[in-house]
PDB file of N, CA and C in Angstrom:
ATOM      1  N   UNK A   1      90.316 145.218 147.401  1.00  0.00           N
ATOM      2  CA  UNK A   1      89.708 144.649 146.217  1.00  0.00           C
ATOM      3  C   UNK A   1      90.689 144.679 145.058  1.00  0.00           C
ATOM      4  N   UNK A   2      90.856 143.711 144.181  1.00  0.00           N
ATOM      5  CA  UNK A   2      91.430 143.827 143.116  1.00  0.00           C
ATOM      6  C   UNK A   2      91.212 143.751 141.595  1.00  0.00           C
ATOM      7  N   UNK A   3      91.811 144.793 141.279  1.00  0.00           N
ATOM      8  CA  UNK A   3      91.141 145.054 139.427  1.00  0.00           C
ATOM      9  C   UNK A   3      91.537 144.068 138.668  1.00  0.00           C
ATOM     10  N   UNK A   4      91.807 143.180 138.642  1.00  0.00           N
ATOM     11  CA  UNK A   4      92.419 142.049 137.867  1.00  0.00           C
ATOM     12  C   UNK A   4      90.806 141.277 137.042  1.00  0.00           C
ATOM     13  N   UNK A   5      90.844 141.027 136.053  1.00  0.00           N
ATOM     14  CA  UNK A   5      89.695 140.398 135.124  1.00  0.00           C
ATOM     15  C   UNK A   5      89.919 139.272 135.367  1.00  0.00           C
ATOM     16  N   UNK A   6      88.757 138.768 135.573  1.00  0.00           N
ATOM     17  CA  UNK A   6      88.343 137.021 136.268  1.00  0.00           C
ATOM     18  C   UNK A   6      87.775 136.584 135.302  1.00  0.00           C
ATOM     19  N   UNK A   7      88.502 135.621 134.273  1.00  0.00           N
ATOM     20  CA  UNK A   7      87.524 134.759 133.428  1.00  0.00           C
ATOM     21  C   UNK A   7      86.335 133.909 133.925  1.00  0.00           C
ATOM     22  N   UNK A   8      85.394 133.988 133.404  1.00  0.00           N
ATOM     23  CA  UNK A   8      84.077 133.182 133.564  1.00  0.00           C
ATOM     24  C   UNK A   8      84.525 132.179 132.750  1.00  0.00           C
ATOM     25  N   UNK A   9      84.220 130.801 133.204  1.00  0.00           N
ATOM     26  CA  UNK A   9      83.880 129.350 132.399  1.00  0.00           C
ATOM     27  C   UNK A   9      83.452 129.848 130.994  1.00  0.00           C
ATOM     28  N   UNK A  10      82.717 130.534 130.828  1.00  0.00           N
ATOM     29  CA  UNK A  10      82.019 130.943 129.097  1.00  0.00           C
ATOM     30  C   UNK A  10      83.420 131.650 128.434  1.00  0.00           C
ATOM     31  N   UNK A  11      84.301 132.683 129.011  1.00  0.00           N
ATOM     32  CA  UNK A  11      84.873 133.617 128.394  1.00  0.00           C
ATOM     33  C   UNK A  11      85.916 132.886 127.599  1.00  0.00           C
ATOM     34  N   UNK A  12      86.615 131.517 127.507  1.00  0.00           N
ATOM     35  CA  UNK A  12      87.648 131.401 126.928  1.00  0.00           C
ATOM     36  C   UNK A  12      86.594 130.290 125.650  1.00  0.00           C
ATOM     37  N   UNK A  13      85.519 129.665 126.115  1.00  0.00           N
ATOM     38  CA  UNK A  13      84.830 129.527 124.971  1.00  0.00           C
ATOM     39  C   UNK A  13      84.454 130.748 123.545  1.00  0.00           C
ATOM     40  N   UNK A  14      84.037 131.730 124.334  1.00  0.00           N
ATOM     41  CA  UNK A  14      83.471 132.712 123.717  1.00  0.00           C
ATOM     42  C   UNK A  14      84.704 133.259 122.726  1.00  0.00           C
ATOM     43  N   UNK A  15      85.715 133.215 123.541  1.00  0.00           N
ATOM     44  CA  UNK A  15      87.302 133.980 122.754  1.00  0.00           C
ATOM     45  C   UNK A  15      87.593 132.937 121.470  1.00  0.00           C
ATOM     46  N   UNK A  16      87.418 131.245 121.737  1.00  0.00           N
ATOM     47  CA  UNK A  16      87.771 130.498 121.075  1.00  0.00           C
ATOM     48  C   UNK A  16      87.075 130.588 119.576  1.00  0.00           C
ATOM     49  N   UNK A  17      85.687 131.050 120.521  1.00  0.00           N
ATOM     50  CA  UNK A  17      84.457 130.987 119.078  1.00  0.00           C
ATOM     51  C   UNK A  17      85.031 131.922 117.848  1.00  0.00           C
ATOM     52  N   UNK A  18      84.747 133.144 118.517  1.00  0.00           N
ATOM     53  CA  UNK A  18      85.202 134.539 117.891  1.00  0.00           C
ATOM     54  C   UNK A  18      86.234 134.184 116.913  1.00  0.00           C
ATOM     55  N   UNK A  19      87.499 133.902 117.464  1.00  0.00           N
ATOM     56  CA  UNK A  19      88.633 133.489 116.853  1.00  0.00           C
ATOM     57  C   UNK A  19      88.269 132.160 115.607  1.00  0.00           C
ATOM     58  N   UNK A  20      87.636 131.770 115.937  1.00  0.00           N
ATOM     59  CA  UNK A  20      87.140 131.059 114.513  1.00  0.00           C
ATOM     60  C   UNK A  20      86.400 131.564 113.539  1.00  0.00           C
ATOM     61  N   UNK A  21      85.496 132.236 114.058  1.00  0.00           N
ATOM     62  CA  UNK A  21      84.721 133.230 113.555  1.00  0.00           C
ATOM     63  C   UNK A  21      85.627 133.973 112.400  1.00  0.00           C
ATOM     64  N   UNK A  22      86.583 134.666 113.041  1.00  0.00           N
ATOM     65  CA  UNK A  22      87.830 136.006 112.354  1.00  0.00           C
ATOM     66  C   UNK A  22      88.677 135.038 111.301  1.00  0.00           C
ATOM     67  N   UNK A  23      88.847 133.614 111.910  1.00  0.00           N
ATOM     68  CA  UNK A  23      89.768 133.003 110.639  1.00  0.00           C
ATOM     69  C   UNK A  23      89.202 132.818 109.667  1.00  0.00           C
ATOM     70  N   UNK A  24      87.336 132.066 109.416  1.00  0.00           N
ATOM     71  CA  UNK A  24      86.998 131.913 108.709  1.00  0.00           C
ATOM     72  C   UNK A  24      86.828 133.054 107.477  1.00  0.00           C
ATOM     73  N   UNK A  25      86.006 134.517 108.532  1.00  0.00           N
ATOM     74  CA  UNK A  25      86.280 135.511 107.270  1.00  0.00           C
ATOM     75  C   UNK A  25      86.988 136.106 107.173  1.00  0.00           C
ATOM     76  N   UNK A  26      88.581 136.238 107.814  1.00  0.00           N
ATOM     77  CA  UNK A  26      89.677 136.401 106.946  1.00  0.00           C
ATOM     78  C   UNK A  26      89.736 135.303 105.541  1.00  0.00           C
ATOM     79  N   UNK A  27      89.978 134.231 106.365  1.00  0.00           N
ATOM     80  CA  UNK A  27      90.494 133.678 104.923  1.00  0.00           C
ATOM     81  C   UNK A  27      89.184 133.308 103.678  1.00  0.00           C
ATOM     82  N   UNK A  28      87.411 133.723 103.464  1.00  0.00           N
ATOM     83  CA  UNK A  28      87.312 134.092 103.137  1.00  0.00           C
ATOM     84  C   UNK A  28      86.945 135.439 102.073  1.00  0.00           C
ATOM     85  N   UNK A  29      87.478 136.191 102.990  1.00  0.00           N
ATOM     86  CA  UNK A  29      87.687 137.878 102.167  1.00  0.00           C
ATOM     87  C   UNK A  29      89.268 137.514 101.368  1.00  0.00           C
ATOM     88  N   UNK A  30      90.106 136.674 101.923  1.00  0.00           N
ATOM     89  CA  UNK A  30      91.728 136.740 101.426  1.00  0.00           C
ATOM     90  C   UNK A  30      91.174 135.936  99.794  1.00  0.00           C
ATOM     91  N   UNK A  31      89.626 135.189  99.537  1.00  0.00           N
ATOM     92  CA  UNK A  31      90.046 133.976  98.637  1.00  0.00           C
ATOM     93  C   UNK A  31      88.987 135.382  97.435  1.00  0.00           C
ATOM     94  N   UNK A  32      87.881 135.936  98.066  1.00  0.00           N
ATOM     95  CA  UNK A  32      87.330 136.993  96.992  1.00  0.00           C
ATOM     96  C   UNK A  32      88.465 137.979  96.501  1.00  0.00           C
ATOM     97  N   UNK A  33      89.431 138.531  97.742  1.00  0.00           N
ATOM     98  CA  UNK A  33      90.500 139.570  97.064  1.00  0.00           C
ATOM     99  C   UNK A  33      91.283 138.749  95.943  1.00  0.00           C
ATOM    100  N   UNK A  34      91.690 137.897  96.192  1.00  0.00           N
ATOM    101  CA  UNK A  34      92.368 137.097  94.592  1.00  0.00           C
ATOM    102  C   UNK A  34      91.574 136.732  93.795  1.00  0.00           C
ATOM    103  N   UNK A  35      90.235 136.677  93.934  1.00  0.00           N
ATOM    104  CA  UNK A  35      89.662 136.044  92.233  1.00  0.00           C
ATOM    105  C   UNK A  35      89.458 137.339  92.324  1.00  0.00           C
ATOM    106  N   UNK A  36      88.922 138.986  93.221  1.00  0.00           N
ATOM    107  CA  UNK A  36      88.324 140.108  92.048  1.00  0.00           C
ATOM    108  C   UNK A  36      89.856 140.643  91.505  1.00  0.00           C
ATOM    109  N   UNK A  37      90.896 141.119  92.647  1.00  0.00           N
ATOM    110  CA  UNK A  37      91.915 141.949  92.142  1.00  0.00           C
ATOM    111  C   UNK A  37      92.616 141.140  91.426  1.00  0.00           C
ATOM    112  N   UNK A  38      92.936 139.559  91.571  1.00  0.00           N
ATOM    113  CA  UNK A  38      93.900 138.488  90.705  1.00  0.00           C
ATOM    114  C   UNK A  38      93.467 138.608  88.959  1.00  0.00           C
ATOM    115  N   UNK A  39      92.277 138.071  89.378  1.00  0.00           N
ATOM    116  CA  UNK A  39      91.478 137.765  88.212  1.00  0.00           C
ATOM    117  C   UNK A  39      91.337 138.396  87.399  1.00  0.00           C
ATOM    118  N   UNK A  40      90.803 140.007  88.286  1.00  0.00           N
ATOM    119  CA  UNK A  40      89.959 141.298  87.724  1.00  0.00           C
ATOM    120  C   UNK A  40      90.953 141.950  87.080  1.00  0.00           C
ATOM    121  N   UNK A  41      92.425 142.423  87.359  1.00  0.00           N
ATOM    122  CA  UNK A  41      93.263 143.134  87.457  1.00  0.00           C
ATOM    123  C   UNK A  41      94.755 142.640  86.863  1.00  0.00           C
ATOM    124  N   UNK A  42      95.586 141.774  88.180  1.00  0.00           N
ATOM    125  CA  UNK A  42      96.512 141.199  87.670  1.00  0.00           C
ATOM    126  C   UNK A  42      96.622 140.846  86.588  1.00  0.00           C
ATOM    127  N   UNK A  43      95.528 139.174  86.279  1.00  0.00           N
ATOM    128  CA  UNK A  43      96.080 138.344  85.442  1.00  0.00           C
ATOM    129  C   UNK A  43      95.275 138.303  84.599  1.00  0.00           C
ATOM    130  N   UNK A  44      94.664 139.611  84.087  1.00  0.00           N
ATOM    131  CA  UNK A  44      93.907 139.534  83.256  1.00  0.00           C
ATOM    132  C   UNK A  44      94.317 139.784  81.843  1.00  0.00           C
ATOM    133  N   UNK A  45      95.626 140.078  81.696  1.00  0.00           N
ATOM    134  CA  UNK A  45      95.607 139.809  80.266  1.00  0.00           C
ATOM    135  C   UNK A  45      96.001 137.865  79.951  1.00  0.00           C
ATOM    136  N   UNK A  46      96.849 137.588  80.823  1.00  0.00           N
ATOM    137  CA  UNK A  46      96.801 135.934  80.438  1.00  0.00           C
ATOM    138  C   UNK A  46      95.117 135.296  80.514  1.00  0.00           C
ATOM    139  N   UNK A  47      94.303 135.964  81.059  1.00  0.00           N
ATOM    140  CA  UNK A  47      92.921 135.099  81.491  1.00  0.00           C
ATOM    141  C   UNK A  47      92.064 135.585  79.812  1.00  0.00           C
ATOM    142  N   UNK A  48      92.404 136.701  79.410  1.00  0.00           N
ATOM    143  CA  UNK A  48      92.171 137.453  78.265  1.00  0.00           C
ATOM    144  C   UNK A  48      92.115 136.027  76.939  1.00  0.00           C
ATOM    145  N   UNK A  49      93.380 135.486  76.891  1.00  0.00           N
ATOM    146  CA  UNK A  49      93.172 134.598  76.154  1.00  0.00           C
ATOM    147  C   UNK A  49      92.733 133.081  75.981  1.00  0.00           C
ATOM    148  N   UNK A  50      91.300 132.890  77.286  1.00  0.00           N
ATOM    149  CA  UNK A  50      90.957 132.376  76.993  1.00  0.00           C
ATOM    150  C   UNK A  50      89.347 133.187  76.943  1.00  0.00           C
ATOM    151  N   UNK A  51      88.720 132.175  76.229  1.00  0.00           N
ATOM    152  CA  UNK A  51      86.884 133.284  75.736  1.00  0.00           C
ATOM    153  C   UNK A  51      85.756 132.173  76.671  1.00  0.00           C
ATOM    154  N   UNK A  52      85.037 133.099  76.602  1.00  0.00           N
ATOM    155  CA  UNK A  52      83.856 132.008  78.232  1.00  0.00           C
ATOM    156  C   UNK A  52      82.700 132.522  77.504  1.00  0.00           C
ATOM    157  N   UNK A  53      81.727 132.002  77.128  1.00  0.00           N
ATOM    158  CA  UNK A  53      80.462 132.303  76.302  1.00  0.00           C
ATOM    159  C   UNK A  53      80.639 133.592  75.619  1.00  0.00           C
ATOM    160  N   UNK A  54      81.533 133.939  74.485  1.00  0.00           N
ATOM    161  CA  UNK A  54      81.995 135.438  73.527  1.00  0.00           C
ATOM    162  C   UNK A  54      82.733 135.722  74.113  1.00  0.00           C
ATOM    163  N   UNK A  55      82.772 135.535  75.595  1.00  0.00           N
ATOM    164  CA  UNK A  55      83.697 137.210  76.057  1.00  0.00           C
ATOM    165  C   UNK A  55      84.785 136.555  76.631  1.00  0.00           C
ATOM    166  N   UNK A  56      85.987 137.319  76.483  1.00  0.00           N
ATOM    167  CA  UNK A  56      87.469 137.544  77.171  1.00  0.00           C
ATOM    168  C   UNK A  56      87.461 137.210  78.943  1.00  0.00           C
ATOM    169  N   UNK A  57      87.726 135.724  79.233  1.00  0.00           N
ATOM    170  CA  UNK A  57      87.713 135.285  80.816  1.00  0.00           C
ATOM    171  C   UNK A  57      88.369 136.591  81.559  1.00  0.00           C
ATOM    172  N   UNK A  58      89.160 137.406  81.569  1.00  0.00           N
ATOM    173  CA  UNK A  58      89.906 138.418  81.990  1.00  0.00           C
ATOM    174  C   UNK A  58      88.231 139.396  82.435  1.00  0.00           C
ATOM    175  N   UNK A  59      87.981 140.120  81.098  1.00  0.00           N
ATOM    176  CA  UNK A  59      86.722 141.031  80.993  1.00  0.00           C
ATOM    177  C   UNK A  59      85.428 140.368  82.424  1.00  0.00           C
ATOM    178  N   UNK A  60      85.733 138.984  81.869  1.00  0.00           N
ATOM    179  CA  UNK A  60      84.411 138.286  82.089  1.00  0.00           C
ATOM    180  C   UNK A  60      84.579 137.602  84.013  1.00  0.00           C
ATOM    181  N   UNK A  61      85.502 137.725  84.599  1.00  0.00           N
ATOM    182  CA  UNK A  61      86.194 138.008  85.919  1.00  0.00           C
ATOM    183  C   UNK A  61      85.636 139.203  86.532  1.00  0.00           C
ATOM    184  N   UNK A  62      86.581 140.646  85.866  1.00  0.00           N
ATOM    185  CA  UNK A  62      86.558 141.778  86.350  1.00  0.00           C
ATOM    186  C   UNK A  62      84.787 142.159  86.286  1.00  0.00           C
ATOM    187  N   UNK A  63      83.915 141.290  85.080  1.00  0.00           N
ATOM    188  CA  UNK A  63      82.516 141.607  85.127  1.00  0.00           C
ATOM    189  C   UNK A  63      81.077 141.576  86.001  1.00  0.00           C
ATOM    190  N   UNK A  64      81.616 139.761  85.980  1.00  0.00           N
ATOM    191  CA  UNK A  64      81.057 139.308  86.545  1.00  0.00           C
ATOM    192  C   UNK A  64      81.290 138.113  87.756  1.00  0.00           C
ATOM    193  N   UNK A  65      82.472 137.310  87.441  1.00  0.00           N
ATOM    194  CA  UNK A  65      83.377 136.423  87.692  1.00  0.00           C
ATOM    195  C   UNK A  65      83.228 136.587  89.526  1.00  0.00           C
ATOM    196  N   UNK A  66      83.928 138.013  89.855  1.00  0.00           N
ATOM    197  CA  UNK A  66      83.922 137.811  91.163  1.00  0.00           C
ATOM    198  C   UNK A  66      82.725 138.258  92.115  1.00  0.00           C
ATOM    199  N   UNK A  67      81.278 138.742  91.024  1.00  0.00           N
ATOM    200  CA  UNK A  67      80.112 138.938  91.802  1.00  0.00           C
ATOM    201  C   UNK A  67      79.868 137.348  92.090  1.00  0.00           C
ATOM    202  N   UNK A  68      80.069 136.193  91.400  1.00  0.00           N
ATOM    203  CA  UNK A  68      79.441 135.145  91.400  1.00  0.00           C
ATOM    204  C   UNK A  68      80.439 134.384  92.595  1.00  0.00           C
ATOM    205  N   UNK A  69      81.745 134.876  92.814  1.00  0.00           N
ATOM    206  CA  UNK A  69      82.547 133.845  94.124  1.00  0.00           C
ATOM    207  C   UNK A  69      82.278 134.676  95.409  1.00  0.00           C
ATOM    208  N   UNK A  70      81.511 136.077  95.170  1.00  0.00           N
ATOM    209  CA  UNK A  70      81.449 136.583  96.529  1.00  0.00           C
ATOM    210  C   UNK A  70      79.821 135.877  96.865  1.00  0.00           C
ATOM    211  N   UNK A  71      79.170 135.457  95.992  1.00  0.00           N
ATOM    212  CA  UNK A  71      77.939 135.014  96.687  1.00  0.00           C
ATOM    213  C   UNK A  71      78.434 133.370  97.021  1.00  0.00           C
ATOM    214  N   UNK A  72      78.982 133.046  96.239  1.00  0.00           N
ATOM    215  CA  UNK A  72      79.282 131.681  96.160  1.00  0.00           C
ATOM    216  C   UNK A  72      79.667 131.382  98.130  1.00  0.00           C
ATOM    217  N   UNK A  73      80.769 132.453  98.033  1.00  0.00           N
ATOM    218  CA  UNK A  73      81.380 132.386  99.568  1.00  0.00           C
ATOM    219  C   UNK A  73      80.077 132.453 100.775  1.00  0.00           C
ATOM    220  N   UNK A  74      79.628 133.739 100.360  1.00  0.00           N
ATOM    221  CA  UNK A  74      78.423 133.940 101.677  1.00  0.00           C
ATOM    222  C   UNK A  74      77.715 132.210 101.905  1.00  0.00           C
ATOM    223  N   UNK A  75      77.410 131.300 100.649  1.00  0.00           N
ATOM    224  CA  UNK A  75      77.075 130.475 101.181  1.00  0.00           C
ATOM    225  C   UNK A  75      77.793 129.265 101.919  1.00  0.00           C
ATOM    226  N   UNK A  76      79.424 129.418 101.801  1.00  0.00           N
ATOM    227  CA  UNK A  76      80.695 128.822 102.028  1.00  0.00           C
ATOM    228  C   UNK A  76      79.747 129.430 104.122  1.00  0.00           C
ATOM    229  N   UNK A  77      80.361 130.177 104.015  1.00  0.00           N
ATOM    230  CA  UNK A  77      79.986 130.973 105.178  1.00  0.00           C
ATOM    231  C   UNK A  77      79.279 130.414 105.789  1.00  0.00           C
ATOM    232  N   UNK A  78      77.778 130.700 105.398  1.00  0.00           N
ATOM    233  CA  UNK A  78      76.328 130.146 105.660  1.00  0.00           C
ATOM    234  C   UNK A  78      76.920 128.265 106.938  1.00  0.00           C
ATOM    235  N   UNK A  79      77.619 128.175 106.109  1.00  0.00           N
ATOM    236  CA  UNK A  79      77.395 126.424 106.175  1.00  0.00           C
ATOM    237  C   UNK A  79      78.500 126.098 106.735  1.00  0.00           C
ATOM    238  N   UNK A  80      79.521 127.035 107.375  1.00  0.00           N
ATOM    239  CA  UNK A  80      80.704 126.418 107.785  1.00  0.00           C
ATOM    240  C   UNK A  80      80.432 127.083 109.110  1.00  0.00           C
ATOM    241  N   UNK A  81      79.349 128.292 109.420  1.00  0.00           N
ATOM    242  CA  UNK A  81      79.262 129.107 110.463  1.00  0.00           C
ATOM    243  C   UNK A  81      78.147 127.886 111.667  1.00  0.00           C
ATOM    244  N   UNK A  82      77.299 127.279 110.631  1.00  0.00           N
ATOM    245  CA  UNK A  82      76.732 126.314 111.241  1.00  0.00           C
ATOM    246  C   UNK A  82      77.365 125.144 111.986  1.00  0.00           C
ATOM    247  N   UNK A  83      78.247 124.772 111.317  1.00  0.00           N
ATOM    248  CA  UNK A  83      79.411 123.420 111.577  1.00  0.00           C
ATOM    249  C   UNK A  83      80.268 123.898 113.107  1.00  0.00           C
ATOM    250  N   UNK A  84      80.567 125.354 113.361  1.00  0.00           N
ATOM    251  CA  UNK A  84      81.061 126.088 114.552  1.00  0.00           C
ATOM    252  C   UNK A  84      80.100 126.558 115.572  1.00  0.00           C
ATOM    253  N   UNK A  85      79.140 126.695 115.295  1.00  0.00           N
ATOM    254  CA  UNK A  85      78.073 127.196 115.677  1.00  0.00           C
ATOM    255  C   UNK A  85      77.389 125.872 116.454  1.00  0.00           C
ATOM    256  N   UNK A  86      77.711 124.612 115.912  1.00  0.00           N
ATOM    257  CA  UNK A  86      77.105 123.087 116.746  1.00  0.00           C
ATOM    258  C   UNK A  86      78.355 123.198 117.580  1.00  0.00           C
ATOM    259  N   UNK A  87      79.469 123.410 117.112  1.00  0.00           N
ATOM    260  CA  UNK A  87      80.117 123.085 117.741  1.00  0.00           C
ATOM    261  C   UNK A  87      80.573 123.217 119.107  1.00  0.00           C
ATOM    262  N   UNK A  88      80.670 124.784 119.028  1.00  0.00           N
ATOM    263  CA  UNK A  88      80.497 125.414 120.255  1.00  0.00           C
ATOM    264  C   UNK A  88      79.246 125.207 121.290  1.00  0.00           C
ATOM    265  N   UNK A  89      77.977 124.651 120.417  1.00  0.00           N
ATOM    266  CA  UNK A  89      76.591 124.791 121.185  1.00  0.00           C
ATOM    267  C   UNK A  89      75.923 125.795 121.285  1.00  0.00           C
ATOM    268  N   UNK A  90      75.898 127.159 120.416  1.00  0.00           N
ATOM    269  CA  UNK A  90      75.213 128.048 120.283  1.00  0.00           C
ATOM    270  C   UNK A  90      74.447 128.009 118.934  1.00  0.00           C
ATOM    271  N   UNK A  91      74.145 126.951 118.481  1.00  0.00           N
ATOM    272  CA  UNK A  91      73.334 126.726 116.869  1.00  0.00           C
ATOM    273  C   UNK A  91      71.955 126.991 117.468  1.00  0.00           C
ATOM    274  N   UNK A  92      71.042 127.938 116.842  1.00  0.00           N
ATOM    275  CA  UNK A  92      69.752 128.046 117.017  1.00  0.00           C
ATOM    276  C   UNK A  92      69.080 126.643 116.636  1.00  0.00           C
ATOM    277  N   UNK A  93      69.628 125.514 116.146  1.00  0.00           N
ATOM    278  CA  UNK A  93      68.327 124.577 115.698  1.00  0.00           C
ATOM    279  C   UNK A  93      68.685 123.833 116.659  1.00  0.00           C
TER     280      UNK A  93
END
């Protein structure tokens, strides 16, 4: 008998999925780490001089700025997981 792993017809789908899966939320966790730490941190004294309803865009980033692109994303997510999700043929609808 031999120990060697036998792909199933599903397994290089399943690898393909995944792997889309990992690019999508890499690259979006890579786009929240630059607006909180870019925004929040870096370039916040140039963002400083401009003002967003009273407050300092810099302040107003590190405040609130990147609570609003991390939800923004989940729905990026939401709707691009669907588009892979037909694709592959595992979409619940």
């Amino acid at each position: 008998m031999s120990n060697e792993h036998k792909t199933k017809p599903g397994d290089e789908t399943a690898a393909v999925y995944w792997r889309e899966n990992v690019k999508l939320v890499c690259g979006l966790l890579t786009i929240w780490f630059a607006v909180s730490f870019g925004a929040g941190i870096l370039f916040v004294e140039a963002l400083n001089n401009i003002q967003l309803g009273g407050f300092k865009l810099g302040f107003w980033f590190a405040q609130q700025g990147s609570i609003f692109v991390f939800v923004a994303l989940i729905f990026v997510y939401a709707a691009r997981m669907r588009v892979i999700e037909k694709r592959f043929g595992v979409s619940e609808e």
